[in-house]
C-alpha atoms as a PDB file:
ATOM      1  CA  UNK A   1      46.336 -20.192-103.776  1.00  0.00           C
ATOM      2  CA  UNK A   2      46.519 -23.976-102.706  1.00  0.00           C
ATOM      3  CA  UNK A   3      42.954 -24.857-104.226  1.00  0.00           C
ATOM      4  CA  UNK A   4      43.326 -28.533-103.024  1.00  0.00           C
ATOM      5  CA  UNK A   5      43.772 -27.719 -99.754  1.00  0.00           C
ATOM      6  CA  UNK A   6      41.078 -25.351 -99.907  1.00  0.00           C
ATOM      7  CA  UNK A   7      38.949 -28.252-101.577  1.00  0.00           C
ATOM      8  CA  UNK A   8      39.812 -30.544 -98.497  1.00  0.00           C
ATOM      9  CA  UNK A   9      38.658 -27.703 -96.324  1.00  0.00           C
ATOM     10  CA  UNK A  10      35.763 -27.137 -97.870  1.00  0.00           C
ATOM     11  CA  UNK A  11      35.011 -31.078 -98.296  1.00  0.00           C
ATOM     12  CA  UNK A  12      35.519 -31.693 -94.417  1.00  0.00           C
ATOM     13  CA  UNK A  13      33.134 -28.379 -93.788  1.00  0.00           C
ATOM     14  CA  UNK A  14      30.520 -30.202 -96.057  1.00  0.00           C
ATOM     15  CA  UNK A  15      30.782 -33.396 -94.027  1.00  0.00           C
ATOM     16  CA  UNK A  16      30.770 -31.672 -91.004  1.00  0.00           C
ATOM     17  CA  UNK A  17      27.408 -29.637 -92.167  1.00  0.00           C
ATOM     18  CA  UNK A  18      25.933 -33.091 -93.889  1.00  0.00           C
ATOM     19  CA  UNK A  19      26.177 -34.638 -90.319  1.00  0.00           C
ATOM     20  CA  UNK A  20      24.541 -31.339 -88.384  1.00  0.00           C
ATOM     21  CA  UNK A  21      21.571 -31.566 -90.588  1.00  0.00           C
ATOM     22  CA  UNK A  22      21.273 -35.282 -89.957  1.00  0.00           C
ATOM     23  CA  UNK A  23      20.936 -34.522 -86.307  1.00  0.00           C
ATOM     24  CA  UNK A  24      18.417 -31.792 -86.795  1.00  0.00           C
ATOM     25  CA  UNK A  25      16.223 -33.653 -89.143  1.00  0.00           C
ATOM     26  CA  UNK A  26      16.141 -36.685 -86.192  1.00  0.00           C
ATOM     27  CA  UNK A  27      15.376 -34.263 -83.990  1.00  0.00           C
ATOM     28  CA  UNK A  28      12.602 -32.626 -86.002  1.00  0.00           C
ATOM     29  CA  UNK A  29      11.216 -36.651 -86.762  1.00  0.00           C
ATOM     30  CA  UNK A  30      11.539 -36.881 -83.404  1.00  0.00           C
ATOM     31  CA  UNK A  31       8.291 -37.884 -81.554  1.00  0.00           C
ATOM     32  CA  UNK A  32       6.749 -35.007 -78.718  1.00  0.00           C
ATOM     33  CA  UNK A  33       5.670 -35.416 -75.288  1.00  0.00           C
ATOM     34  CA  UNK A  34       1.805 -36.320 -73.791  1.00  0.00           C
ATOM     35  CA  UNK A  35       2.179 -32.742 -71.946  1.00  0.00           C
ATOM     36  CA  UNK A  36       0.316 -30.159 -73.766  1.00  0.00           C
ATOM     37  CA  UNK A  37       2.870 -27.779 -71.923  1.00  0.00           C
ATOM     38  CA  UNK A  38       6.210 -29.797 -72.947  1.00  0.00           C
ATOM     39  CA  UNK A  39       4.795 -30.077 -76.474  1.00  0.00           C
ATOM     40  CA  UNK A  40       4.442 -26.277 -76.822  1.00  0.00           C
ATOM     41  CA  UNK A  41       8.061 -25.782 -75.484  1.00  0.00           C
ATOM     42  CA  UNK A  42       9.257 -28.696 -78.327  1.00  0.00           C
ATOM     43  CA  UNK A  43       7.485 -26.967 -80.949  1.00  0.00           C
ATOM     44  CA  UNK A  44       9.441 -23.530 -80.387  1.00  0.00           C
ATOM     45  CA  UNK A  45      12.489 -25.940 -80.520  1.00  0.00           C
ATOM     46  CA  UNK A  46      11.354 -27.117 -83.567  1.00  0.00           C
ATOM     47  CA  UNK A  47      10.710 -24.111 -84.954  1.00  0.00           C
ATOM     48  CA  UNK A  48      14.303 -22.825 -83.917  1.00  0.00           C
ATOM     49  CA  UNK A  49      15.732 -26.065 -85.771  1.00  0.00           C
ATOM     50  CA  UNK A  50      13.662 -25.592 -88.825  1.00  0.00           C
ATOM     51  CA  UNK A  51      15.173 -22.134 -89.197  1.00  0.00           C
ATOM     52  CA  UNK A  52      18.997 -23.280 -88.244  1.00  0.00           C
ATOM     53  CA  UNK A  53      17.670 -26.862 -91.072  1.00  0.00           C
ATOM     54  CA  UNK A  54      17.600 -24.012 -93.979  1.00  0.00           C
ATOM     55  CA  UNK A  55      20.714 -22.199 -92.980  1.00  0.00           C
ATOM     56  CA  UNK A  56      22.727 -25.710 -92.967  1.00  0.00           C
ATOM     57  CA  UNK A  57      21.062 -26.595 -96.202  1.00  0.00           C
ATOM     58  CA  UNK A  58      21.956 -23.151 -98.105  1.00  0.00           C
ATOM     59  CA  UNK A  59      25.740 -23.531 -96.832  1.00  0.00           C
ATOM     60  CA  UNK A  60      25.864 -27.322 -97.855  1.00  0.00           C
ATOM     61  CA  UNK A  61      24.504 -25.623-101.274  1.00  0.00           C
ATOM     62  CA  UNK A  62      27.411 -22.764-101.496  1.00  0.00           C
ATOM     63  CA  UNK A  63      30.185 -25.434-100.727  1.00  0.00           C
ATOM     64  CA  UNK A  64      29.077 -27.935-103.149  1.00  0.00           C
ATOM     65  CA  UNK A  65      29.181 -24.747-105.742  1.00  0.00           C
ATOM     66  CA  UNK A  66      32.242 -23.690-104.385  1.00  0.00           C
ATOM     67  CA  UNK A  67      33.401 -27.260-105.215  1.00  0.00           C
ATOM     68  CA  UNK A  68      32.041 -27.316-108.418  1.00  0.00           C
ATOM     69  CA  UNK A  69      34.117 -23.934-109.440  1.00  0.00           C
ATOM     70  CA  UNK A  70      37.235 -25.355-108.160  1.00  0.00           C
ATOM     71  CA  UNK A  71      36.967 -28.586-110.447  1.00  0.00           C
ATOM     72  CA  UNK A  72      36.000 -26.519-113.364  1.00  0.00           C
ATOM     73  CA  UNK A  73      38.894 -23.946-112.359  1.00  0.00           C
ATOM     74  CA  UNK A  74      37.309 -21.020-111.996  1.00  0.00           C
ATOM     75  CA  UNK A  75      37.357 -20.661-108.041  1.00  0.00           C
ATOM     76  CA  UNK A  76      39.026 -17.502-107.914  1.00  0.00           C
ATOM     77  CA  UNK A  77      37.438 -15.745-110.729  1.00  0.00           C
ATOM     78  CA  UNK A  78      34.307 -13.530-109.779  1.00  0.00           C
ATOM     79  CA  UNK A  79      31.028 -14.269-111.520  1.00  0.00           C
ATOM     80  CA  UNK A  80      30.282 -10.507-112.101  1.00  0.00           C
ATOM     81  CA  UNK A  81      33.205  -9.207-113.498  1.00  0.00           C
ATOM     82  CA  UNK A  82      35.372 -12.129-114.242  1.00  0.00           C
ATOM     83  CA  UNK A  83      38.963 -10.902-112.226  1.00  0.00           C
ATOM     84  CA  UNK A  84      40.375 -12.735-110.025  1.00  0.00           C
ATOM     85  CA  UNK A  85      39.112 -12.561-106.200  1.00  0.00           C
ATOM     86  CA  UNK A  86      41.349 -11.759-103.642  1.00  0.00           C
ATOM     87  CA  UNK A  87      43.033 -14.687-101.613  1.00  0.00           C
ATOM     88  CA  UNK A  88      42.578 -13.025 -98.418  1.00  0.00           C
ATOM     89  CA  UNK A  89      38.272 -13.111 -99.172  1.00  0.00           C
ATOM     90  CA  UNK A  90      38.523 -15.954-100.016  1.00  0.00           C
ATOM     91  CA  UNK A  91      40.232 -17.771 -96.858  1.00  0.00           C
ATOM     92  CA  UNK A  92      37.947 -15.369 -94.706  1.00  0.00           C
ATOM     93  CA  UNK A  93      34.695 -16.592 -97.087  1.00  0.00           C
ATOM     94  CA  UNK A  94      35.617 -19.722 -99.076  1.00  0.00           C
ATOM     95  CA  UNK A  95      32.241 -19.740-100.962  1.00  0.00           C
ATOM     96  CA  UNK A  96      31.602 -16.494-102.096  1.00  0.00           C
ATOM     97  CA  UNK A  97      31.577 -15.877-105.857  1.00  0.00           C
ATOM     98  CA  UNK A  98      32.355 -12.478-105.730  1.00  0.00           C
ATOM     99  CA  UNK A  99      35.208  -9.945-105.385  1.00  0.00           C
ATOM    100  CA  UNK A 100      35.104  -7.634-103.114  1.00  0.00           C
ATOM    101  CA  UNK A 101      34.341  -4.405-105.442  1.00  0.00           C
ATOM    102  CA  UNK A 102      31.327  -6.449-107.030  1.00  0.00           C
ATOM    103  CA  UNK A 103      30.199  -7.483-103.802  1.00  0.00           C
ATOM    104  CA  UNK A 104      30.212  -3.499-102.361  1.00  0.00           C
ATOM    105  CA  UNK A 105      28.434  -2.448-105.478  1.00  0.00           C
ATOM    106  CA  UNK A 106      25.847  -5.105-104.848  1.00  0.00           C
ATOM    107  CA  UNK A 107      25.468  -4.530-100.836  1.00  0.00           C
ATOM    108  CA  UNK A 108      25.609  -0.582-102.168  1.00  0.00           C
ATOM    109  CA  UNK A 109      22.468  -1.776-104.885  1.00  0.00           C
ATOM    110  CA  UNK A 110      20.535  -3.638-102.095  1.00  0.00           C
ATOM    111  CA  UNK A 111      20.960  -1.050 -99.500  1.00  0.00           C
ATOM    112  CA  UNK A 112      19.696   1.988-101.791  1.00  0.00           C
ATOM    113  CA  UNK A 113      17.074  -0.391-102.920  1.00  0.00           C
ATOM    114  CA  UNK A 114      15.200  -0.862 -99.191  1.00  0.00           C
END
């Protein structure tokens, strides 16, 4: 696997993410309207970007790990069992830390567990 080009990849997806949550968080500073009505209407928006805020801000989090397991080497090695992840996961999910039999057993432990 071409690790630096997935580390450019995943370094233009972090920028890209960086910027997204800039936007929301002006947004979310923003100031609301006189109208009692308008505000209410804001308020669900905000509400809808606070949610979408934590979702950027746990995938800046799993590229900047995903980063820091490149540069220390160990990209393609699973943090359960140690192998070596498959290269087709990992183009369709660049940040997951798993391979694909630790991540069934763990869907399969979470599942049985609800």
């Amino acid at each position: 696997m071409d690790t630096k080009a997935v580390e450019k990849q995943l370094r233009d997806k972090l920028a890209e993410e960086v910027n997204r949550l800039e936007s929301i968080e002006q947004r979310l500073r923003g100031t609301h309207s006189a109208s009692f009505g308008e505000q209410a209407i804001e308020r669900e928006g905000d509400e809808v970007d606070e949610r979408l805020e934590e979702t950027i801000i746990h995938e800046i989090e799993m590229i900047k790990a995903a980063l820091d397991r490149i540069e220390a080497g160990n990209y393609e090695t699973c943090s359960a069992c140690g192998k070596q992840i498959n290269e087709a996961r990992l183009e369709a999910l660049p940040y997951t830390t798993l391979c694909i039999t630790c991540a069934r057993e763990r869907s399969g432990k979470i599942l049985r567990a609800s």
